[in-house]
N, C-alpha and C. Protein backbone atom coordinates (compact mmCIF):
# COMPACT_ATOMS: atom_id res chain seq x y z
N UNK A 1 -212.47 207.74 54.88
CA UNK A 1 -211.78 208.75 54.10
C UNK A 1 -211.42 209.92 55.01
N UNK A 2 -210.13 210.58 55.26
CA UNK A 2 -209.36 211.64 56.19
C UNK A 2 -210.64 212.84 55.03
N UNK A 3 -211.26 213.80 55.74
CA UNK A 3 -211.35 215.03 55.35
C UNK A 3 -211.14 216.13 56.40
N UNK A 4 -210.71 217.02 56.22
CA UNK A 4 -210.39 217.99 57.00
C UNK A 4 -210.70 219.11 57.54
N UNK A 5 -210.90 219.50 58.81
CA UNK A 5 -212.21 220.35 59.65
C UNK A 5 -211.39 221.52 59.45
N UNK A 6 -213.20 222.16 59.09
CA UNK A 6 -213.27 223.14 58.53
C UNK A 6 -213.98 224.36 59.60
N UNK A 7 -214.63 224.27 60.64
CA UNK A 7 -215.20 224.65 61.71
C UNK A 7 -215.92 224.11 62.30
N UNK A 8 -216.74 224.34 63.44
CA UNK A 8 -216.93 223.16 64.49
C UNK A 8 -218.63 223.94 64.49
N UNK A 9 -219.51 223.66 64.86
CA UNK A 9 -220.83 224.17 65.89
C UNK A 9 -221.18 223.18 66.67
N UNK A 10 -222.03 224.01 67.51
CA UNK A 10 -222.89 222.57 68.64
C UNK A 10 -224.29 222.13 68.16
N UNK A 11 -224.52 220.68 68.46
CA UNK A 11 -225.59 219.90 68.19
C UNK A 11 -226.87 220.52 69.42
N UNK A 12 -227.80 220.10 68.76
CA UNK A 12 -229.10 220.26 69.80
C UNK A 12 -229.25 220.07 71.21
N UNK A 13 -227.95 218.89 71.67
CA UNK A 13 -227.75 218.40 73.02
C UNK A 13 -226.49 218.65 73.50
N UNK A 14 -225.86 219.94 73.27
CA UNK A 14 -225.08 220.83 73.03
C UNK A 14 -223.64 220.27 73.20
N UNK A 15 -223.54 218.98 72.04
CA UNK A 15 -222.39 218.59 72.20
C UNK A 15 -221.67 218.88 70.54
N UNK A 16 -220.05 219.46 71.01
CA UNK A 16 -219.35 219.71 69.44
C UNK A 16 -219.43 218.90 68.51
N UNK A 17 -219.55 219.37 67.47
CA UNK A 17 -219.34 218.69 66.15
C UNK A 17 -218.43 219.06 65.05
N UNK A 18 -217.45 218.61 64.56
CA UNK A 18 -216.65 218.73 63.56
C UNK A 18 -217.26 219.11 62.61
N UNK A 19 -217.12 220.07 61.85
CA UNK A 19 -217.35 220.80 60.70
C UNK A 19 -216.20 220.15 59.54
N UNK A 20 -216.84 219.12 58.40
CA UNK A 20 -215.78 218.41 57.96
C UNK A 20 -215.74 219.21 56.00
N UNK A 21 -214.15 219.03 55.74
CA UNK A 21 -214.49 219.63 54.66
C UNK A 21 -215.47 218.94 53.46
N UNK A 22 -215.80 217.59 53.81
CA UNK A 22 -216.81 217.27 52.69
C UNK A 22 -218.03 217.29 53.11
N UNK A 23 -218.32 218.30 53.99
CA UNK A 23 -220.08 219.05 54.57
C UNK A 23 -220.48 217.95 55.26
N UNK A 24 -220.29 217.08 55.68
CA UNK A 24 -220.60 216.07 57.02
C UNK A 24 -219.77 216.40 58.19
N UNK A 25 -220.38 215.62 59.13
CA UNK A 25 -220.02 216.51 60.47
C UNK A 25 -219.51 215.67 61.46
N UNK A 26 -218.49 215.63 62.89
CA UNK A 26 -218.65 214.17 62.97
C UNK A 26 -218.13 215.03 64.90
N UNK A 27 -219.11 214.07 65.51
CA UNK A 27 -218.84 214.56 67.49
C UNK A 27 -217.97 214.22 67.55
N UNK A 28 -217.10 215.59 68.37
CA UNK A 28 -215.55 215.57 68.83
C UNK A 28 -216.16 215.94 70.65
N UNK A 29 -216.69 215.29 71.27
CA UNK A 29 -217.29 215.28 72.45
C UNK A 29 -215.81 215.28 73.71
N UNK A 30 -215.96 215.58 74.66
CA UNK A 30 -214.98 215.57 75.47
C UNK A 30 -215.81 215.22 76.68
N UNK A 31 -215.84 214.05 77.09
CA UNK A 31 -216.48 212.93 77.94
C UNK A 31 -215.67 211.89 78.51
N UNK A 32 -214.85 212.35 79.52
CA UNK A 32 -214.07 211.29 80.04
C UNK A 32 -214.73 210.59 80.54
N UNK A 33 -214.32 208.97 80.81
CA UNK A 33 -212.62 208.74 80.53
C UNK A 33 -213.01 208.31 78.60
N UNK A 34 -214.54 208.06 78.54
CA UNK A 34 -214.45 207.28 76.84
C UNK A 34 -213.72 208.33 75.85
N UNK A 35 -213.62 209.28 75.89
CA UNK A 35 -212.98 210.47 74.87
C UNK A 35 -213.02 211.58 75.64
N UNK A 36 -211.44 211.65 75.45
CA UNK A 36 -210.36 213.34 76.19
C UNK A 36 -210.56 213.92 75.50
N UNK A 37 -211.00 214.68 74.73
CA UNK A 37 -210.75 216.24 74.22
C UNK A 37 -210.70 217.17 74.54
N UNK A 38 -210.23 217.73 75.97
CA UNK A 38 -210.04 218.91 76.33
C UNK A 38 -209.94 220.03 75.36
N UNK A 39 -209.46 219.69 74.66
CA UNK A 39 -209.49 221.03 73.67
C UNK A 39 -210.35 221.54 72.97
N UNK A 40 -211.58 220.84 72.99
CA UNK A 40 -212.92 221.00 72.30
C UNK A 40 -213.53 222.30 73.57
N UNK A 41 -212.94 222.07 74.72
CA UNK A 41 -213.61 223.15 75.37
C UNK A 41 -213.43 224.58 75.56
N UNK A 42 -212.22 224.86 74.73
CA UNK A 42 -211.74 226.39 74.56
C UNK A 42 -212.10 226.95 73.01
N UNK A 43 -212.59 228.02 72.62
CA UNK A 43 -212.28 228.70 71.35
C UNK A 43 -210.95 228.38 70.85
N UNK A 44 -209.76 228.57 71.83
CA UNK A 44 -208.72 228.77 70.92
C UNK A 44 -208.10 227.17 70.72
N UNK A 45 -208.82 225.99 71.80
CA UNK A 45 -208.51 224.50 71.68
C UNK A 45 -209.51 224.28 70.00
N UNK A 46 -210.29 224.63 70.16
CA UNK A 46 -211.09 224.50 68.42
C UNK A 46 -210.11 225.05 67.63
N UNK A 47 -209.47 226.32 67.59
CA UNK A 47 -209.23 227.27 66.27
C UNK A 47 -208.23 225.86 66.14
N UNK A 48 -207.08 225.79 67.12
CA UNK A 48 -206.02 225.37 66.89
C UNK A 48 -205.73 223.46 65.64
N UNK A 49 -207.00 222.74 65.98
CA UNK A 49 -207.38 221.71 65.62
C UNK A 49 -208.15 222.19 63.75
N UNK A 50 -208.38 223.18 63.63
CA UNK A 50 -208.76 223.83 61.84
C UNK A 50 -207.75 222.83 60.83
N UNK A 51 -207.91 221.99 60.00
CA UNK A 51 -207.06 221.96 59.14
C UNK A 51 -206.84 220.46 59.31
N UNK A 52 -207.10 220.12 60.46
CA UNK A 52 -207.05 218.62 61.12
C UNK A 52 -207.54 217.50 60.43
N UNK A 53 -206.98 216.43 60.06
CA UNK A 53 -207.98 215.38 59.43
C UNK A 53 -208.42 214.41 60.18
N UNK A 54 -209.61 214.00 60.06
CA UNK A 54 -210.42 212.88 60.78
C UNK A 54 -210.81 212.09 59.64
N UNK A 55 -211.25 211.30 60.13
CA UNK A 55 -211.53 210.15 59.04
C UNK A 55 -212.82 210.06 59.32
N UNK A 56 -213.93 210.30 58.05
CA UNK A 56 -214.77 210.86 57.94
C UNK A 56 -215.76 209.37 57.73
N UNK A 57 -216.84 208.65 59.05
CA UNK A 57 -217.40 207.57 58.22
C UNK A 57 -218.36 207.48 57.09
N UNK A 58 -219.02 208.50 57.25
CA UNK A 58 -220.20 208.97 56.41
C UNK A 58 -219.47 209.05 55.10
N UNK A 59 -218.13 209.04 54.30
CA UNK A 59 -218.31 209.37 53.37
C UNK A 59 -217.66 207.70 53.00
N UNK A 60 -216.99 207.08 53.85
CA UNK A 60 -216.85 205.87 54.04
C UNK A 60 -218.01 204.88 53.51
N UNK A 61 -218.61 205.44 54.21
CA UNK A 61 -219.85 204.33 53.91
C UNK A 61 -221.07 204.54 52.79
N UNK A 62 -221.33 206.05 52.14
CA UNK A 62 -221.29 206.05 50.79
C UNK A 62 -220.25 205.83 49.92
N UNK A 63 -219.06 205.31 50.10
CA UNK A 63 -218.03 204.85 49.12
C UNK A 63 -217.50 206.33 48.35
N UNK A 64 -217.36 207.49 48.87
CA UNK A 64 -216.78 208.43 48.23
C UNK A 64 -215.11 208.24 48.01
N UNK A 65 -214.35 208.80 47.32
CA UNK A 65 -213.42 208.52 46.80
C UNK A 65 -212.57 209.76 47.27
């Protein structure tokens, strides 16, 4: 299911996490070459990604609608 980030914080092993609008969270890590996200590494590469939809598995896999 697409829900749409709502703000980001860092995990314990200080890697980003998507702040999703249905309160699950999902790593937007920037770890080449397996995942580019350069933009996870600026404030204004986060602000700009707000509003973004990801496809959320956690709500996937409780079957939310």
């Amino acid at each position: 299911m697409q829900q749409a980030i709502i703000g980001f914080h860092v995990d314990e092993e200080n890697d980003w996490v998507a702040d999703l609008a249905c309160g699950h969270g999902q790593h937007v890590r920037h770890n080449p070459p397996w995942q580019n996200r350069p933009w996870v590494m600026s404030e204004q590469g986060r602000q700009e990604k707000l509003g973004v939809m990801l496809a959320c598995k956690k709500c996937d896999d409780e079957g939310h609608q």
